[in-house]
N, C-alpha and C. Protein backbone atom coordinates (compact mmCIF):
# COMPACT_ATOMS: atom_id res chain seq x y z
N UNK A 1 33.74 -102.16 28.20
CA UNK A 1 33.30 -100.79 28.31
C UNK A 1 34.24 -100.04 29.25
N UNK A 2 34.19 -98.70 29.08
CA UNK A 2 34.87 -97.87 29.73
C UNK A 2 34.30 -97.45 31.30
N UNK A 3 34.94 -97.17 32.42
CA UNK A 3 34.37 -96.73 33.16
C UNK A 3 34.38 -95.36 33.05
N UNK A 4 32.91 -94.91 34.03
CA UNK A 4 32.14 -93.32 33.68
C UNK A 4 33.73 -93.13 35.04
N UNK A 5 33.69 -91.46 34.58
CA UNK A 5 34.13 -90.96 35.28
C UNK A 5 33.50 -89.30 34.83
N UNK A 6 34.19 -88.02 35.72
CA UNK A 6 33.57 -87.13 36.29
C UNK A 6 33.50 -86.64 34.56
N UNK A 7 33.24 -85.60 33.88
CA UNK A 7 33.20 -84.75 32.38
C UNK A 7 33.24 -83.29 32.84
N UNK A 8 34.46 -82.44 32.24
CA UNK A 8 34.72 -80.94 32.84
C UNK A 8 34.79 -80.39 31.24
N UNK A 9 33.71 -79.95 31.27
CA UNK A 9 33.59 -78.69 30.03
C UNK A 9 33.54 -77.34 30.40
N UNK A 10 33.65 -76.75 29.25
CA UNK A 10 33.87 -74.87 29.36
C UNK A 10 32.98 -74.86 28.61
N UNK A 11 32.08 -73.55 29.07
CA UNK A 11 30.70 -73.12 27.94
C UNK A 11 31.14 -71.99 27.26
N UNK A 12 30.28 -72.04 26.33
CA UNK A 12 30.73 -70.55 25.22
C UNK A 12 30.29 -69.42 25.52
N UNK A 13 30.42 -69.17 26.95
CA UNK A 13 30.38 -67.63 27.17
C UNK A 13 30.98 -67.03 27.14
N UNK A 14 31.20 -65.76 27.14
CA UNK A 14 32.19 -64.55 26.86
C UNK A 14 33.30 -65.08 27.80
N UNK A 15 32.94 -65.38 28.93
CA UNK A 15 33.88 -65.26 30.39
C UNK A 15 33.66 -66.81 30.22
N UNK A 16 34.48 -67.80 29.85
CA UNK A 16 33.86 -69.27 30.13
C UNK A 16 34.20 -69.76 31.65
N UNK A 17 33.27 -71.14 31.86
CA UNK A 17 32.91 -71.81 32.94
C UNK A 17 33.36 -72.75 32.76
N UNK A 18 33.68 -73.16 33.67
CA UNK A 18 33.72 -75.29 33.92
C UNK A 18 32.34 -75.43 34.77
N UNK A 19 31.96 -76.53 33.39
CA UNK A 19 30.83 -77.37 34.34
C UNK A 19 31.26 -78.85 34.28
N UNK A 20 31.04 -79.61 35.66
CA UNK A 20 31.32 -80.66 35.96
C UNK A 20 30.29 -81.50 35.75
N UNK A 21 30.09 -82.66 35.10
CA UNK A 21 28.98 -83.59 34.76
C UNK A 21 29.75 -84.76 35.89
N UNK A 22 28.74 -85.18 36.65
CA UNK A 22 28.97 -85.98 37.28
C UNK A 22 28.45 -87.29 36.97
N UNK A 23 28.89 -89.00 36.84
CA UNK A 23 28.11 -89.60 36.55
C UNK A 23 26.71 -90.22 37.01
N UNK A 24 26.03 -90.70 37.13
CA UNK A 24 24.57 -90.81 37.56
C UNK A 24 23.92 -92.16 36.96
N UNK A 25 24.27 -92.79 35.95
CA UNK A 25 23.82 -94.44 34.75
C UNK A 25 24.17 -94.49 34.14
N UNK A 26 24.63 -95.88 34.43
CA UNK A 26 24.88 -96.75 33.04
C UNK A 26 24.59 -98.00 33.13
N UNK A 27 23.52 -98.13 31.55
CA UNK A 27 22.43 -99.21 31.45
C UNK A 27 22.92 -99.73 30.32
N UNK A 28 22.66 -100.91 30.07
CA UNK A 28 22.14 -101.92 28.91
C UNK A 28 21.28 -102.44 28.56
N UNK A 29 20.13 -102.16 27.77
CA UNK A 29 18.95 -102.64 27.72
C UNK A 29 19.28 -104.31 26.90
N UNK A 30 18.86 -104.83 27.67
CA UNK A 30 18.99 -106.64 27.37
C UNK A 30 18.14 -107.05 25.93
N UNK A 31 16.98 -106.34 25.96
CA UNK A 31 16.22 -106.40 24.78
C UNK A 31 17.15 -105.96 23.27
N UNK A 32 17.01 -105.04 23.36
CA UNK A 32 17.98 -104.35 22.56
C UNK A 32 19.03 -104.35 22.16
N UNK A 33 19.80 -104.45 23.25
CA UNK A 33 21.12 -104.16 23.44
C UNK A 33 21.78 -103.05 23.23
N UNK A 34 20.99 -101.78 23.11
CA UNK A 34 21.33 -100.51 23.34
C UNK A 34 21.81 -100.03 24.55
N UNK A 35 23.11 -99.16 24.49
CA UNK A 35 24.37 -98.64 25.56
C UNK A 35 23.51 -97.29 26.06
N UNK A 36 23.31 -97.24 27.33
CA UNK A 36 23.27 -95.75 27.50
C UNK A 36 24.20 -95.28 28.93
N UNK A 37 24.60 -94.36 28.53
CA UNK A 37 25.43 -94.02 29.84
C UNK A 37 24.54 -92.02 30.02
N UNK A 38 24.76 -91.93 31.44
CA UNK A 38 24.06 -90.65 32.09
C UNK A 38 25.07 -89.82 32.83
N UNK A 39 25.31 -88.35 32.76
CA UNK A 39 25.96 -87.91 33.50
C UNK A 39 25.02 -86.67 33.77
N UNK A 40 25.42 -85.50 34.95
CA UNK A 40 24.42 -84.34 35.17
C UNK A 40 25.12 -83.69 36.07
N UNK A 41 25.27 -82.43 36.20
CA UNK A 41 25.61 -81.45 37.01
C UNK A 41 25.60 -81.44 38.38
N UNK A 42 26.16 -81.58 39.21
CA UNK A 42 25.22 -81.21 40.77
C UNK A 42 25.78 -80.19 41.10
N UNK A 43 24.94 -79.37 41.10
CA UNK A 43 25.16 -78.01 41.55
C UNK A 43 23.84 -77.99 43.11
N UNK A 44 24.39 -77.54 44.06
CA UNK A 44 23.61 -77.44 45.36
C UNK A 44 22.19 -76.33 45.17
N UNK A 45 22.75 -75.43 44.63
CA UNK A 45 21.54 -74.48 44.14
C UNK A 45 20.70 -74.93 43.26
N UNK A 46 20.59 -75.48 42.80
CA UNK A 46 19.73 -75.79 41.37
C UNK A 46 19.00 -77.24 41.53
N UNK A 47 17.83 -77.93 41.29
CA UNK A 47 17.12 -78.82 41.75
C UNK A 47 17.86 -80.02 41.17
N UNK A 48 17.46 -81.08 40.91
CA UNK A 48 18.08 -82.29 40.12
C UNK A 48 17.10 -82.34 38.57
N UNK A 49 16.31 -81.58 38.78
CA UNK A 49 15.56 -82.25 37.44
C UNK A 49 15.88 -80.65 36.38
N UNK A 50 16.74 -79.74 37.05
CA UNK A 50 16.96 -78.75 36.59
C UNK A 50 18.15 -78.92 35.95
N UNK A 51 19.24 -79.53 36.28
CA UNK A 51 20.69 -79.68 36.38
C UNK A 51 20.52 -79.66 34.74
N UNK A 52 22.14 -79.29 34.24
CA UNK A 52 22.53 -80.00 32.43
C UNK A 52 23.21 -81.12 32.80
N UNK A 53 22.62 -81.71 31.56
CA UNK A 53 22.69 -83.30 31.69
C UNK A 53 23.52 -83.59 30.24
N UNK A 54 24.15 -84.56 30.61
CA UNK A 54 25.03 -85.43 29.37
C UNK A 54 24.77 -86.91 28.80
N UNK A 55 24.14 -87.33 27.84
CA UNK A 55 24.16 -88.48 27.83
C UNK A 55 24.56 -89.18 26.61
N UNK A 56 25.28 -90.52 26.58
CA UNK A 56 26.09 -90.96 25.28
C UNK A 56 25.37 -92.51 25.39
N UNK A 57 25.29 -92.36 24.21
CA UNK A 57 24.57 -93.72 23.55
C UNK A 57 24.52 -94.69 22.16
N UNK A 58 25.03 -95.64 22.42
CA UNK A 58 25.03 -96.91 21.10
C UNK A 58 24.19 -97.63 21.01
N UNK A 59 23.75 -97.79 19.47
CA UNK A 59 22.71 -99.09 19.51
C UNK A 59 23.47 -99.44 17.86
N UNK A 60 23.38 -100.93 17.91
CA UNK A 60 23.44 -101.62 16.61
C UNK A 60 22.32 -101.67 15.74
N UNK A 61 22.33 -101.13 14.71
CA UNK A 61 20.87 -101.16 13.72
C UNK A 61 20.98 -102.28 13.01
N UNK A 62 19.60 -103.14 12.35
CA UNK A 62 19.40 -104.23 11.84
C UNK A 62 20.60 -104.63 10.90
N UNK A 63 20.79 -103.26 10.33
CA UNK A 63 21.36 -102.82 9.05
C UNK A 63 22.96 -103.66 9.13
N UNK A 64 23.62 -103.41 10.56
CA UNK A 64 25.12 -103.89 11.03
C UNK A 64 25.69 -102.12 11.38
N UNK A 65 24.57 -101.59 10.72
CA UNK A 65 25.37 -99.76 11.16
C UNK A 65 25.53 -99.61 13.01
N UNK A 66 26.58 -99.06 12.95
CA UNK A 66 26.10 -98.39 14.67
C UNK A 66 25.91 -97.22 14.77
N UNK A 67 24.97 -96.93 15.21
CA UNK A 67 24.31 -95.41 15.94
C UNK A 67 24.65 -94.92 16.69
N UNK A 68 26.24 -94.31 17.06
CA UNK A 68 26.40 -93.83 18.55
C UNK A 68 26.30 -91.98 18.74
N UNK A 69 25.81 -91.49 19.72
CA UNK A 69 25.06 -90.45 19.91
C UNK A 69 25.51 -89.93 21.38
N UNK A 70 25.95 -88.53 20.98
CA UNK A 70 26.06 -87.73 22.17
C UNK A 70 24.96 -86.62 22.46
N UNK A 71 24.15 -86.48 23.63
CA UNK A 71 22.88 -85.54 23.85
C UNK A 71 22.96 -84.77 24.78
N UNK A 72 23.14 -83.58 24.58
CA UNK A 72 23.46 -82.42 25.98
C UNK A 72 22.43 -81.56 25.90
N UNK A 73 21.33 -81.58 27.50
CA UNK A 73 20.38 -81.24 27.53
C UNK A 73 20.88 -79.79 28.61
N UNK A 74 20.34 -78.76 28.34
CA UNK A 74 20.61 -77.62 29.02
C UNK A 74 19.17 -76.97 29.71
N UNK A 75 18.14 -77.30 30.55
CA UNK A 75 17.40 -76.58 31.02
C UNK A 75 17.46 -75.23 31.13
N UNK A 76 16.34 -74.99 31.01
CA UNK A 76 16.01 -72.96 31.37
C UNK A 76 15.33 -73.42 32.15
N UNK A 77 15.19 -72.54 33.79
CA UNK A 77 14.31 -72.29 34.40
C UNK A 77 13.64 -70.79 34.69
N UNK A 78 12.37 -70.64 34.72
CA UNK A 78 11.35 -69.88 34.74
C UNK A 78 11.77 -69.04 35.87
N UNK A 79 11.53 -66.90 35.79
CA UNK A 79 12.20 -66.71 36.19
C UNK A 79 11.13 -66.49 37.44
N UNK A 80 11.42 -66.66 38.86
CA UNK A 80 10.38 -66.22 39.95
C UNK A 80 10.11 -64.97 40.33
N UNK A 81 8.94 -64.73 40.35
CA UNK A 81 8.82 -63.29 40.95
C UNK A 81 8.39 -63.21 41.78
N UNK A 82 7.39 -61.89 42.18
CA UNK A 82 7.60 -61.69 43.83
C UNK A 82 6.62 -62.05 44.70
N UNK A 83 5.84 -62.58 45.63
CA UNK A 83 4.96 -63.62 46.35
C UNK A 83 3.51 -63.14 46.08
N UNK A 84 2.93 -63.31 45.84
CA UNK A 84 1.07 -63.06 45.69
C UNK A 84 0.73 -63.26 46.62
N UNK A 85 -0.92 -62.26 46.74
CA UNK A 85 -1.40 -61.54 47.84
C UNK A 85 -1.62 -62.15 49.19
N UNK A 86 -1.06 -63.31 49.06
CA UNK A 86 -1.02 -63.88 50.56
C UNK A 86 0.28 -64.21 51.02
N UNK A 87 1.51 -63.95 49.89
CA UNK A 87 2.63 -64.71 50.69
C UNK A 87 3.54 -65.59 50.26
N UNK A 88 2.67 -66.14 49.04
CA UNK A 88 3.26 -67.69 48.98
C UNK A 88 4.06 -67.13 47.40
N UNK A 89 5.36 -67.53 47.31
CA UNK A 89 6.60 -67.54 45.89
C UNK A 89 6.09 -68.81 45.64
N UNK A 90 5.75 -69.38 43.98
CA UNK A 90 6.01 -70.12 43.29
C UNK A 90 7.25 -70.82 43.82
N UNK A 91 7.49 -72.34 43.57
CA UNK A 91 9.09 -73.03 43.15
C UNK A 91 9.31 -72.74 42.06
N UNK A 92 10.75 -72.69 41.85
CA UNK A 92 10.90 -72.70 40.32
C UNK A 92 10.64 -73.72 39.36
N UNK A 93 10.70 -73.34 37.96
CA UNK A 93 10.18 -74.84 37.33
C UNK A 93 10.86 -74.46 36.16
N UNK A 94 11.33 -75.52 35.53
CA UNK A 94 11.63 -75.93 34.59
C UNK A 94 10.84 -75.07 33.14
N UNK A 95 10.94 -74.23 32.35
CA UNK A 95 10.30 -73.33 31.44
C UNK A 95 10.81 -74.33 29.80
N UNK A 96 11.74 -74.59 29.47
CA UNK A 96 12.35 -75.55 28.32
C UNK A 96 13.27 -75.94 28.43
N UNK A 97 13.81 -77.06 27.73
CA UNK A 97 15.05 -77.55 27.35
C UNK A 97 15.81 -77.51 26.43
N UNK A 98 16.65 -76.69 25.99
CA UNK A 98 17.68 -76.75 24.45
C UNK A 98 18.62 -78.10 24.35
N UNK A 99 18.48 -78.87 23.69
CA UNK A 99 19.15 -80.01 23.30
C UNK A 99 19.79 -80.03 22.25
N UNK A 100 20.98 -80.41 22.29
CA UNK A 100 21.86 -80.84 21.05
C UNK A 100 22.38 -82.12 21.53
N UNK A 101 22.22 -82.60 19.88
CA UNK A 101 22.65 -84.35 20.04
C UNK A 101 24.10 -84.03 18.40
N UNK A 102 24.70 -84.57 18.86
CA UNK A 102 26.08 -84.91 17.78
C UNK A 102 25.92 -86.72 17.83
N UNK A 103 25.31 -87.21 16.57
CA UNK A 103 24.77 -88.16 15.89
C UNK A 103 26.02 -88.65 14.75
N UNK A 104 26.06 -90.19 15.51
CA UNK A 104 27.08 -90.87 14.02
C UNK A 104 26.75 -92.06 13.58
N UNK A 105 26.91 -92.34 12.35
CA UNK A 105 26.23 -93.79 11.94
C UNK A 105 27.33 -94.55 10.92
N UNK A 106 27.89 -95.87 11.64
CA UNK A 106 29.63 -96.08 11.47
C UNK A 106 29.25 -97.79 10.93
N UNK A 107 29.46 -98.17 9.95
CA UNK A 107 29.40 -99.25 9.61
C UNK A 107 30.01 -100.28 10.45
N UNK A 108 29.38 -101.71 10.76
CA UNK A 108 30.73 -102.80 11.26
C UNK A 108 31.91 -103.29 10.46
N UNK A 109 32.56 -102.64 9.22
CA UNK A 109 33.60 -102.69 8.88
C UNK A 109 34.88 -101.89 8.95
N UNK A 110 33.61 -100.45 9.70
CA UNK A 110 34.38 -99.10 9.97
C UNK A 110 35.98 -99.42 11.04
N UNK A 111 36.83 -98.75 10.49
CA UNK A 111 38.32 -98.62 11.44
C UNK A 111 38.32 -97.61 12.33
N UNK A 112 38.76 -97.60 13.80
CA UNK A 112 39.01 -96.60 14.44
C UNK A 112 39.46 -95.61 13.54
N UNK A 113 40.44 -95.41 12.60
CA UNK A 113 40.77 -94.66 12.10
C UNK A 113 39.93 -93.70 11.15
N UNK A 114 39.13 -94.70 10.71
CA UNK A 114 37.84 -93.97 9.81
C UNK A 114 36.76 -93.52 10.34
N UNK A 115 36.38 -93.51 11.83
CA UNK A 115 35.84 -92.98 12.99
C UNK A 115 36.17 -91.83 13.33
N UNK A 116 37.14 -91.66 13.32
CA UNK A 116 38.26 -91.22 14.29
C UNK A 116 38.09 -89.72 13.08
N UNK A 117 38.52 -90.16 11.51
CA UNK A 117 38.72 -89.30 10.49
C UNK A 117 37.04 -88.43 10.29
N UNK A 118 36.12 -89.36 10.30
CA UNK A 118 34.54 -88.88 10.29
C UNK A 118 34.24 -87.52 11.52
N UNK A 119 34.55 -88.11 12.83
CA UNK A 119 34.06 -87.32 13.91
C UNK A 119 34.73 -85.67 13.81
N UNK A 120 36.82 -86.23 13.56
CA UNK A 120 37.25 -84.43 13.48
C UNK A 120 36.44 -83.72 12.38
N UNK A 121 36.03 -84.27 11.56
CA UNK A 121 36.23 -83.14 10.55
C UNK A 121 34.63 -82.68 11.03
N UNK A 122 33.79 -83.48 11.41
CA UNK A 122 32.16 -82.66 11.59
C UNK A 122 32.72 -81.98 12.92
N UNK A 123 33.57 -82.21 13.95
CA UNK A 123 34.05 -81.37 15.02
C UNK A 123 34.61 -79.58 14.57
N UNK A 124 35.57 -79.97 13.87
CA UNK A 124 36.31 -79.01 12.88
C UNK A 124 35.47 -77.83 12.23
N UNK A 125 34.56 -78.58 11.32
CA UNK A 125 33.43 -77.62 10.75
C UNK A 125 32.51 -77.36 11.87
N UNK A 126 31.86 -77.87 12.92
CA UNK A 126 30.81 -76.95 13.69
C UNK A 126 31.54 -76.04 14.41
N UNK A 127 32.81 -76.26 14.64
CA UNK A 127 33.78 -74.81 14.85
C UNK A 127 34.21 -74.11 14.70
N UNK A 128 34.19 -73.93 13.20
CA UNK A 128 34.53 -73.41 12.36
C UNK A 128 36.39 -73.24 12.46
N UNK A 129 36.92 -74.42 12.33
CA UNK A 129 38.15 -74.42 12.56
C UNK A 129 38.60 -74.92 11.26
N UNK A 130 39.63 -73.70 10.70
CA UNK A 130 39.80 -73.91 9.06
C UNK A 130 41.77 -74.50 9.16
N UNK A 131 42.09 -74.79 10.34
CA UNK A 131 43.83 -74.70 10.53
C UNK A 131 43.49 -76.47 10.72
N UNK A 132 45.01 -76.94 10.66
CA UNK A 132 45.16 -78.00 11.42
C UNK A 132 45.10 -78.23 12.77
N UNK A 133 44.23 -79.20 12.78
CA UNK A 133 44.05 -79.55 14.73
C UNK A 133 44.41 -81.44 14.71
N UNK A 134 45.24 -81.40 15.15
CA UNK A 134 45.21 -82.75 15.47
C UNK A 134 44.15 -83.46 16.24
N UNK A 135 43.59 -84.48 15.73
CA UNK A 135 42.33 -85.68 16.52
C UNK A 135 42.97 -85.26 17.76
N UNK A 136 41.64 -85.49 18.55
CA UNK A 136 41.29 -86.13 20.26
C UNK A 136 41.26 -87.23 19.84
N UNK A 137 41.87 -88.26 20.76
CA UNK A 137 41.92 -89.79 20.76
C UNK A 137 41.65 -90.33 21.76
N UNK A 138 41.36 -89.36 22.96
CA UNK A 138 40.74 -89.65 24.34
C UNK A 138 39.98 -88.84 24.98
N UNK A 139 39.22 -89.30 25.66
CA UNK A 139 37.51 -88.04 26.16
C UNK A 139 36.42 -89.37 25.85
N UNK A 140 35.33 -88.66 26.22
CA UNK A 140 33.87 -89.60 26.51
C UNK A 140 33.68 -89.75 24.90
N UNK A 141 33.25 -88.61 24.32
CA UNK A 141 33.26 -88.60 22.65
C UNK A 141 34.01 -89.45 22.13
N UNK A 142 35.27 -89.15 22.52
CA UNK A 142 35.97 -89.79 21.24
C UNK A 142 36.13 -91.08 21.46
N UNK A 143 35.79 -91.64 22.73
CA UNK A 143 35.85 -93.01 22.61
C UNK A 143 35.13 -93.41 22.39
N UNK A 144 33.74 -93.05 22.58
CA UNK A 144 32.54 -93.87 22.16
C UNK A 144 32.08 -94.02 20.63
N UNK A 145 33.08 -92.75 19.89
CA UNK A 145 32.58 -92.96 18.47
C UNK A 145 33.71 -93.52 17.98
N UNK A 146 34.53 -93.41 18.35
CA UNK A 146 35.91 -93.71 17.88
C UNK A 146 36.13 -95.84 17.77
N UNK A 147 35.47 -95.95 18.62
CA UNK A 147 35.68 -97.44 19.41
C UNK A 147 34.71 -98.23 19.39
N UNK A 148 33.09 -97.64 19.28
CA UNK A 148 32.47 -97.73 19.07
C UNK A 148 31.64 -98.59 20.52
N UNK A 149 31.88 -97.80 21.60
CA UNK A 149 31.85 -98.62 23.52
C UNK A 149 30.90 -96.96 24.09
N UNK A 150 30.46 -96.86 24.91
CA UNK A 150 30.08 -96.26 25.69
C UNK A 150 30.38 -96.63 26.86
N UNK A 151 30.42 -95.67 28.14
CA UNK A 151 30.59 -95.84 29.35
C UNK A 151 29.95 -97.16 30.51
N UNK A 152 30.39 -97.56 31.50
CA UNK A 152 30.02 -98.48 32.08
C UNK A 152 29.15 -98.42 33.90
């Protein structure tokens, strides 16, 4: 397995950001033998159970398929207003979570290369990118689907 290290993305805002995912777990369930690796934001302002979180995950199905899965959880928090009749502000809290998971299911005969060919092109189309882009062949993604390993 790979070791976790830090994850620096840009969000799709007008003005984009770097957010830093820091790592936080990485498990192997013995039963199973399902991979999970954890990463999450630390931002000083914002609580821990608030933070966006990253998490990548493999499991082998009965089948010989592998299931490996990327899940980026983005909290909303609730907005606070102004103290009631004695004083006291609410904490903030957590209001929902928007989740997107990018889901792959890769046979044990599959080639990096046929991994590798599967992931650009569903990359390509949710971006609507109609030009040539040459593969990523390195990043958290692409190794875990590509290689078929998650973080350590």
């Amino acid at each position: 397995m790979s070791a976790q290290a830090n994850i620096v993305a840009f969000d799709g805002a007008a003005t984009p950001a770097t957010h830093t995912f820091v790592p936080i777990a990485a498990l192997a369930d013995p039963k199973s033998g399902d991979l999970t690796a954890a990463w999450r934001e630390s931002l000083a302002s914002v609580p821990a159970y608030a933070q966006i979180s990253v998490k990548t995950t493999e499991r082998k199905l009965k089948s010989g398929v592998y299931r490996v899965a990327l899940i980026v959880e983005v909290p909303v928090m609730e907005a606070v207003g102004a103290q009631n009749a004695a004083g006291y502000t609410a904490a903030p809290k957590v209001a929902y979570i928007n989740t997107m998971q990018f889901v792959g299911f890769f046979h044990e005969r599959s080639t990096i290369a046929e991994r590798r060919l599967a992931r650009q092109l569903a990359i390509n189309i949710a971006g609507s990118v109609s030009t040539s882009v040459a593969p990523v062949a390195t990043g958290v993604v692409p190794e875990l689907v590509d290689q078929l390993i998650t973080a350590s």
